[in-house]
Protein backbone atom coordinates (compact mmCIF):
# COMPACT_ATOMS: atom_id res chain seq x y z
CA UNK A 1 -50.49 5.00 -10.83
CA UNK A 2 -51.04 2.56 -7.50
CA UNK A 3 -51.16 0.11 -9.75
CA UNK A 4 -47.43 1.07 -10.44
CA UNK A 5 -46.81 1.15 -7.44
CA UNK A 6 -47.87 -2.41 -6.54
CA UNK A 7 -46.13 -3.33 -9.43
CA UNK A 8 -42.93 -2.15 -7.82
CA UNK A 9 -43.62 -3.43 -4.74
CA UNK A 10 -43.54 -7.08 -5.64
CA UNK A 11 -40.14 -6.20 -7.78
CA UNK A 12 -38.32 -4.97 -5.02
CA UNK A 13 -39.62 -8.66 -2.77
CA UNK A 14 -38.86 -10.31 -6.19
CA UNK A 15 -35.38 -8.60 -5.64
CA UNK A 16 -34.67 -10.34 -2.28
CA UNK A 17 -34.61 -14.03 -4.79
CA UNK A 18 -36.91 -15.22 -0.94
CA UNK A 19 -40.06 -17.83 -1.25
CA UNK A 20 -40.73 -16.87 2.16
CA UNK A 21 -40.47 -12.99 2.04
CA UNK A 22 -42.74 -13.68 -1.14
CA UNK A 23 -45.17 -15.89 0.36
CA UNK A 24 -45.56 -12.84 3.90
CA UNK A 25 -45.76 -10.48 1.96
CA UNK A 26 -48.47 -12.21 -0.67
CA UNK A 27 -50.21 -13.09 3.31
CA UNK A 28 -49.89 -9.08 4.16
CA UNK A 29 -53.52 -7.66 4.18
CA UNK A 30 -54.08 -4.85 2.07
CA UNK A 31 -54.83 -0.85 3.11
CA UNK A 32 -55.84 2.29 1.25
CA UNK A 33 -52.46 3.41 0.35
CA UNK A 34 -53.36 6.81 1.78
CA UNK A 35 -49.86 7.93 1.61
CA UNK A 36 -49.40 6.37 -1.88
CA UNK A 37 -51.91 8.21 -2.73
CA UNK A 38 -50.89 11.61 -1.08
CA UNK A 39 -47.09 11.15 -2.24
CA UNK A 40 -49.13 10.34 -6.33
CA UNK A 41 -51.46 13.82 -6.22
CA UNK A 42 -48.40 16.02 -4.86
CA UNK A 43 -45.92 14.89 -7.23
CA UNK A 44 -47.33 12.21 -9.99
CA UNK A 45 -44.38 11.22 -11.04
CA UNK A 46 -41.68 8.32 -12.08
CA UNK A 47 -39.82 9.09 -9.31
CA UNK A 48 -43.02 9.40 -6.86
CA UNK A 49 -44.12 6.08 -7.53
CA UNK A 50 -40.54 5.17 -6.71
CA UNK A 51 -41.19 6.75 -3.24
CA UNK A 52 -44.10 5.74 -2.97
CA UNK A 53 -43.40 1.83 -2.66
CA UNK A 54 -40.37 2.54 -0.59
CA UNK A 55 -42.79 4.46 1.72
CA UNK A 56 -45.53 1.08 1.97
CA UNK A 57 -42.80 -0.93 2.40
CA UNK A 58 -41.68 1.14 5.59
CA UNK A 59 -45.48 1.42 6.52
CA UNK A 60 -46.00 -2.55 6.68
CA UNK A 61 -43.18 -3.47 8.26
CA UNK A 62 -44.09 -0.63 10.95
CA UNK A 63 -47.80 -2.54 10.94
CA UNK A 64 -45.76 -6.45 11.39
CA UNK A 65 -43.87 -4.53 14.73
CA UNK A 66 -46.94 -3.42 16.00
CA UNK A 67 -49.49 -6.14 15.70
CA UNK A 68 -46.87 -8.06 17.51
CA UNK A 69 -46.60 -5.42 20.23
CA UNK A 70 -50.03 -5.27 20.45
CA UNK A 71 -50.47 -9.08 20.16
CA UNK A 72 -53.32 -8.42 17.12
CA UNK A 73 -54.99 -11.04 15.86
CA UNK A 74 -56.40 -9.55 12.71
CA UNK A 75 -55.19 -6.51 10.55
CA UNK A 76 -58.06 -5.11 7.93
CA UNK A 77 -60.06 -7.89 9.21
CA UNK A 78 -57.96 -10.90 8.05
CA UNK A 79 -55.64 -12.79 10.18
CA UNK A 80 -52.69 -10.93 10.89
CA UNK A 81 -49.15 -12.23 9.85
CA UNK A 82 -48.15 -12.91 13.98
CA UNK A 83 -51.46 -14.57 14.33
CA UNK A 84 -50.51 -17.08 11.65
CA UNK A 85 -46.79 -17.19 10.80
CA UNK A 86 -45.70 -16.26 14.43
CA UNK A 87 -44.10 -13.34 16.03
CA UNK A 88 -40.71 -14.42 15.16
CA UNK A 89 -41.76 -14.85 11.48
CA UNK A 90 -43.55 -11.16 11.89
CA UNK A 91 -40.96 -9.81 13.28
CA UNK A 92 -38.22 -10.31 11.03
CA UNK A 93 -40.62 -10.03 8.13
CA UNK A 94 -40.53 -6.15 8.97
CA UNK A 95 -37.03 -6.35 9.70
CA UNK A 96 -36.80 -7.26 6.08
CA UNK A 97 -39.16 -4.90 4.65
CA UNK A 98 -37.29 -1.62 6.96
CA UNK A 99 -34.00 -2.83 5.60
CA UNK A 100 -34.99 -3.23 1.62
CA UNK A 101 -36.49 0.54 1.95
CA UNK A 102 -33.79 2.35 3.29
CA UNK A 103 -31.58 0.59 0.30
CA UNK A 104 -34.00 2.07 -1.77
CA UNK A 105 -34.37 4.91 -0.55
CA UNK A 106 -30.45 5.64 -0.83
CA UNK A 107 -31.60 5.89 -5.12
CA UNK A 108 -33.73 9.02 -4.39
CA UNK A 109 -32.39 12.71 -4.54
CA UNK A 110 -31.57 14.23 -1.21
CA UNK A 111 -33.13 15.44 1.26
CA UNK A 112 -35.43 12.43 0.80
CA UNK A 113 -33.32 9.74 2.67
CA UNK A 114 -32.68 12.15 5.03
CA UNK A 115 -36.96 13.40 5.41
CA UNK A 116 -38.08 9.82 5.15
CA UNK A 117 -35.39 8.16 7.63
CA UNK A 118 -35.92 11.29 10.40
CA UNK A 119 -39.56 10.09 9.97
CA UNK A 120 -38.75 6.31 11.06
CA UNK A 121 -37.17 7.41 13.81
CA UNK A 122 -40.07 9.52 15.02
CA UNK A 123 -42.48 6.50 14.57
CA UNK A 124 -39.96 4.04 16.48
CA UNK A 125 -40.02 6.91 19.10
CA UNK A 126 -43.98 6.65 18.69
CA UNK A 127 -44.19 2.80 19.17
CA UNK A 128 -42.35 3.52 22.38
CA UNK A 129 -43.76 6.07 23.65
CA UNK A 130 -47.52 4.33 22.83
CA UNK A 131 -46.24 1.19 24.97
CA UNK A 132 -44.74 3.31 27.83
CA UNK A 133 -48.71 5.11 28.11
CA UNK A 134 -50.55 2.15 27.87
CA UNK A 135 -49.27 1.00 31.44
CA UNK A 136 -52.18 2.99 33.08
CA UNK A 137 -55.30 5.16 32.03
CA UNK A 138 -53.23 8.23 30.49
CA UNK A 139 -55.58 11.82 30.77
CA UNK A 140 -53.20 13.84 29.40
CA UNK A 141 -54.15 15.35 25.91
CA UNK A 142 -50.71 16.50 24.83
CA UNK A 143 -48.92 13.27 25.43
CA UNK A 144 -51.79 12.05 23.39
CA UNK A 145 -51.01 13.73 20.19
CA UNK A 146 -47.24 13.93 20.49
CA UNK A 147 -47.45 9.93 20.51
CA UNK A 148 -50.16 9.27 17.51
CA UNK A 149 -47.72 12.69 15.81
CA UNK A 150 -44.79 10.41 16.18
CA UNK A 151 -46.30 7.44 15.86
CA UNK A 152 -48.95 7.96 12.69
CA UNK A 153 -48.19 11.90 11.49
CA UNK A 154 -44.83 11.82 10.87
CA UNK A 155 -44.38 9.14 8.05
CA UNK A 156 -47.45 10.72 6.31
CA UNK A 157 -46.06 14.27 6.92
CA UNK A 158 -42.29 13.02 5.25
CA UNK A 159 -44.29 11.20 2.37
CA UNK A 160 -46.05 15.28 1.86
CA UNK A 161 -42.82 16.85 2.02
CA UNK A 162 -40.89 14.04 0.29
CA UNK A 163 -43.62 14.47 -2.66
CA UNK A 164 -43.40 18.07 -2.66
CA UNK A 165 -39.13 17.95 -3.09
CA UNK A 166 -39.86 15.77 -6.27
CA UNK A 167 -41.99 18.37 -7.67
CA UNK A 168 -40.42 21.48 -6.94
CA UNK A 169 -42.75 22.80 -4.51
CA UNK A 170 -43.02 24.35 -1.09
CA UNK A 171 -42.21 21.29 0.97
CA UNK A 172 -42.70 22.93 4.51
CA UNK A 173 -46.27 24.16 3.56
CA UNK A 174 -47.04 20.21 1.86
CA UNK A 175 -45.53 18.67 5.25
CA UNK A 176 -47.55 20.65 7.23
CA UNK A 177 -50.39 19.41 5.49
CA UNK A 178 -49.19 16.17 5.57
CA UNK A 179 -48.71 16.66 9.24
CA UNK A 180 -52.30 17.62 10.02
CA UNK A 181 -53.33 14.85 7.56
CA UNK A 182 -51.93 12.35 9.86
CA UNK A 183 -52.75 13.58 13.34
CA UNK A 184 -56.54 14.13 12.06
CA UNK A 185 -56.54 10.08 10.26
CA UNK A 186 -55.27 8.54 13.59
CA UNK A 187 -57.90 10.48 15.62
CA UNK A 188 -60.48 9.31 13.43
CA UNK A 189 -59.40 5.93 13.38
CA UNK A 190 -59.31 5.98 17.16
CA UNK A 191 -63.62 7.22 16.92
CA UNK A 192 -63.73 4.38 14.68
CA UNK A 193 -62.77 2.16 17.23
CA UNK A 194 -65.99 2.99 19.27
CA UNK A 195 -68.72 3.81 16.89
CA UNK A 196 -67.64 1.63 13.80
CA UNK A 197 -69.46 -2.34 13.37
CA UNK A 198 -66.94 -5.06 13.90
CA UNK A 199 -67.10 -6.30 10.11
CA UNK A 200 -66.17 -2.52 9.04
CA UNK A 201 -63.21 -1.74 11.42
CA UNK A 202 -62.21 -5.61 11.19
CA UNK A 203 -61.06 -5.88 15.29
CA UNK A 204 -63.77 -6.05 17.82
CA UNK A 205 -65.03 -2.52 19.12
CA UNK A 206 -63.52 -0.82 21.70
CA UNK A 207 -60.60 -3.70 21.10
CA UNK A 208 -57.80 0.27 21.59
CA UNK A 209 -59.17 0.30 25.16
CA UNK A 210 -58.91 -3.29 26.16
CA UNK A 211 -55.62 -3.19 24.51
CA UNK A 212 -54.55 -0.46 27.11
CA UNK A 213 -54.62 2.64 24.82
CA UNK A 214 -55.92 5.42 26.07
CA UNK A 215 -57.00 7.49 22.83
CA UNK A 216 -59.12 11.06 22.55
CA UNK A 217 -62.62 10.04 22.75
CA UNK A 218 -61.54 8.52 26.34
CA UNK A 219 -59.57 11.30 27.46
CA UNK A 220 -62.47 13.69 26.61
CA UNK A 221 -64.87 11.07 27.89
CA UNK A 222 -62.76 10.99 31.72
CA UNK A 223 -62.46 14.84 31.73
CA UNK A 224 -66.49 14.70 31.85
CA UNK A 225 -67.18 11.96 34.55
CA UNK A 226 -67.02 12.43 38.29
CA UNK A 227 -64.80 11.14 40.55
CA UNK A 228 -66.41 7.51 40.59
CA UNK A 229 -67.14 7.36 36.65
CA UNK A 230 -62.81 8.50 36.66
CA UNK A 231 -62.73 5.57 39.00
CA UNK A 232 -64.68 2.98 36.62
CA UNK A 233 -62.77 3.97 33.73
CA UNK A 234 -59.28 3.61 35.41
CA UNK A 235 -60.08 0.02 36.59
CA UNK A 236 -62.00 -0.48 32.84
CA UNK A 237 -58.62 -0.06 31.24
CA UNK A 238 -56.55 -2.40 29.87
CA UNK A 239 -59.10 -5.11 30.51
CA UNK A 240 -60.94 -7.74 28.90
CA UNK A 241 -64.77 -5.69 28.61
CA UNK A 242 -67.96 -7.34 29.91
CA UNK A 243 -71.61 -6.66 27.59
CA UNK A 244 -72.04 -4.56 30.80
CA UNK A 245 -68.90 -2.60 30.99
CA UNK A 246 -69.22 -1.76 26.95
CA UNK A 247 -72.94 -1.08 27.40
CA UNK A 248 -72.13 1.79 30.15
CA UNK A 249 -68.85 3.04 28.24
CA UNK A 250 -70.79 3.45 24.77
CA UNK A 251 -73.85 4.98 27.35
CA UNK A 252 -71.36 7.68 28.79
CA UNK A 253 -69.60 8.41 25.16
CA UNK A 254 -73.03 9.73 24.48
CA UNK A 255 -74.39 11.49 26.98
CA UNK A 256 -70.82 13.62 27.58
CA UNK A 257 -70.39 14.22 23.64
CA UNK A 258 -67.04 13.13 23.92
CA UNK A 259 -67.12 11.60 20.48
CA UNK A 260 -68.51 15.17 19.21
CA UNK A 261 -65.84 17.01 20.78
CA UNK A 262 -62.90 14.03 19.03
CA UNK A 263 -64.84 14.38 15.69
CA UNK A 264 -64.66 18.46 16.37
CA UNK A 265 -61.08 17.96 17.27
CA UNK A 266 -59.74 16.23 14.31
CA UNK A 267 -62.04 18.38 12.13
CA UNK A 268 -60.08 21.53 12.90
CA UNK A 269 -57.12 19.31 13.06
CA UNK A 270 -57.26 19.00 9.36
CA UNK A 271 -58.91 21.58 7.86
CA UNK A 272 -55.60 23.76 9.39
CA UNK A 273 -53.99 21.63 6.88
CA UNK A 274 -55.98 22.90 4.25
CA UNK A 275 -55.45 26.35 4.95
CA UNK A 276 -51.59 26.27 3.82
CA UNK A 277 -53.06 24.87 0.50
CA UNK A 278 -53.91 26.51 -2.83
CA UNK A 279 -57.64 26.48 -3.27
CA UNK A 280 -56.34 24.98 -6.97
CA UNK A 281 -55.49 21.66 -4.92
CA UNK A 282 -58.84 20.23 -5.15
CA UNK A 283 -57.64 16.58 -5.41
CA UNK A 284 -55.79 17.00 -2.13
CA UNK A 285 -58.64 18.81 0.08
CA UNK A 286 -61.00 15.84 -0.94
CA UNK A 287 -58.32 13.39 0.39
CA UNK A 288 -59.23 15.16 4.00
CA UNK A 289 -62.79 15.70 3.58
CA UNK A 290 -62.86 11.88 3.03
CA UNK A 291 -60.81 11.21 5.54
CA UNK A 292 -63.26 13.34 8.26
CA UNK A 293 -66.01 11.62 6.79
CA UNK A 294 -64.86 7.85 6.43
CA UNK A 295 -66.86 5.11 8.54
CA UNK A 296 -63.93 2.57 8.22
């Protein structure tokens, strides 16, 4: 059924009768479709693939806005759309993309439009809040995870509960899951961003930190160092790294098992989704076990 769903995503950009909508989006590098995929096991569906394309569309144009913000060079280890159209180009490319979904999305049953829309907000709230903490080296845990909630979470949790609405089941219990899902995938991807080989991830490692995010792994990392390692990491932040400074960050990740204690964290994170689940929703507990266990 994601082959449905691709299907329907280049009818809706046929819709817009645009060579250059067609040619950006042909340019736009492709993911997993995790939340295809969660929105196709919950609910598999007509109607889910329906949502399902709406909900990409929203995802990519939330990826244009924030390799932009983020001035990204590569997405999924291609050249981004910014790095070779231009931000301009990028920018109303997602424009577009935001604008077709919600017309969409008006065709589904309610609450849907309502679910999915709440959810845009709450990443838009996340871009913001993500740009507003990566002005200095940010310690604090909680306005951690109510950033990568608002910013990551909460489109995956309103594709769960979305899903669930089309087929007639519990949709708190499937957005909770959802919920954890999401919170648990960005903390992993942030790990990723130290352990993982540059071909794999497709940035350069430890590109979040230079980039002036300060995610988990560093927050547990600082909680462990002294006052002069706090010091170091502070004035590490937000800059371009040297061998040496990457060689001494990557030296302290291990020695303070702050990657252990991340990898713990988003562990728990989403196997507390799991426990809402029915132990008959095997299809749905191997989407998080392979989402714990991922190395890209």
């Amino acid at each position: 059924m994601l082959e449905d769903v691709k299907v329907l995503l280049n009818r809706f950009i046929d819709d817009l009768e645009d060579s250059k909508s067609k040619e950006l989006f042909a340019a736009l590098p492709q993911g997993k479709m995790l939340r295809s995929k969660l929105i196709l096991q919950i609910s598999p569906t007509k109607e889910a693939v329906f949502l399902a394309a709406v909900v990409e569309m929203i995802h990519a144009a939330s990826l244009l806005h924030d390799d932009v913000i983020d001035e990204a060079n590569t997405r999924r280890g291609v050249d981004s759309i910014n790095a070779v159209y231009g931000n301009k180009n990028a920018i109303m490319f997602g424009d577009i993309l935001y604008s077709k979904a919600f017309f969409e999305l008006t065709s589904l049953p309610s609450p849907i439009p309502r679910i999915v829309s709440q959810a845009v907000t709450k990443l838009s709230l996340g871009e913001l809040l993500d740009v507003e903490l990566g002005k200095s080296f940010n310690p604090d845990r909680d306005a951690y995870l109510d950033m990568i909630y608002k910013k990551t979470a909460s489109l995956i949790e309103a594709s769960a509960k979305s899903a669930a609405v089309l087929a007639g089941k519990d949709e708190k219990r499937y957005g909770y899951y959802g919920k954890k899902l999401g919170v648990a995938f960005q903390i992993v991807d942030d790990i990723l961003d130290i352990t993982a080989d540059e071909k794999s991830l497709g940035k350069p490692a430890l590109h979040d930190f230079k980039e002036g995010k300060t995610t988990l792994p560093y927050i547990y990392l600082y909680e462990s160092l002294d006052d002069e390692g706090k010091k170091r990491v502070e004035k590490l932040h937000g800059r371009n790294l040297t061998n040496s400074d990457k060689e001494w960050l990557l030296e302290m990740f291990q020695k303070s098992g702050a990657l252990e204690r991340s990898k713990d964290f988003a562990a728990k994170t989403a196997y507390e989704g799991l426990e809402v689940l029915d132990k008959k929703d095997e299809k749905l507990r191997a989407i998080l076990s392979a989402l714990i266990d991922r190395r890209y």
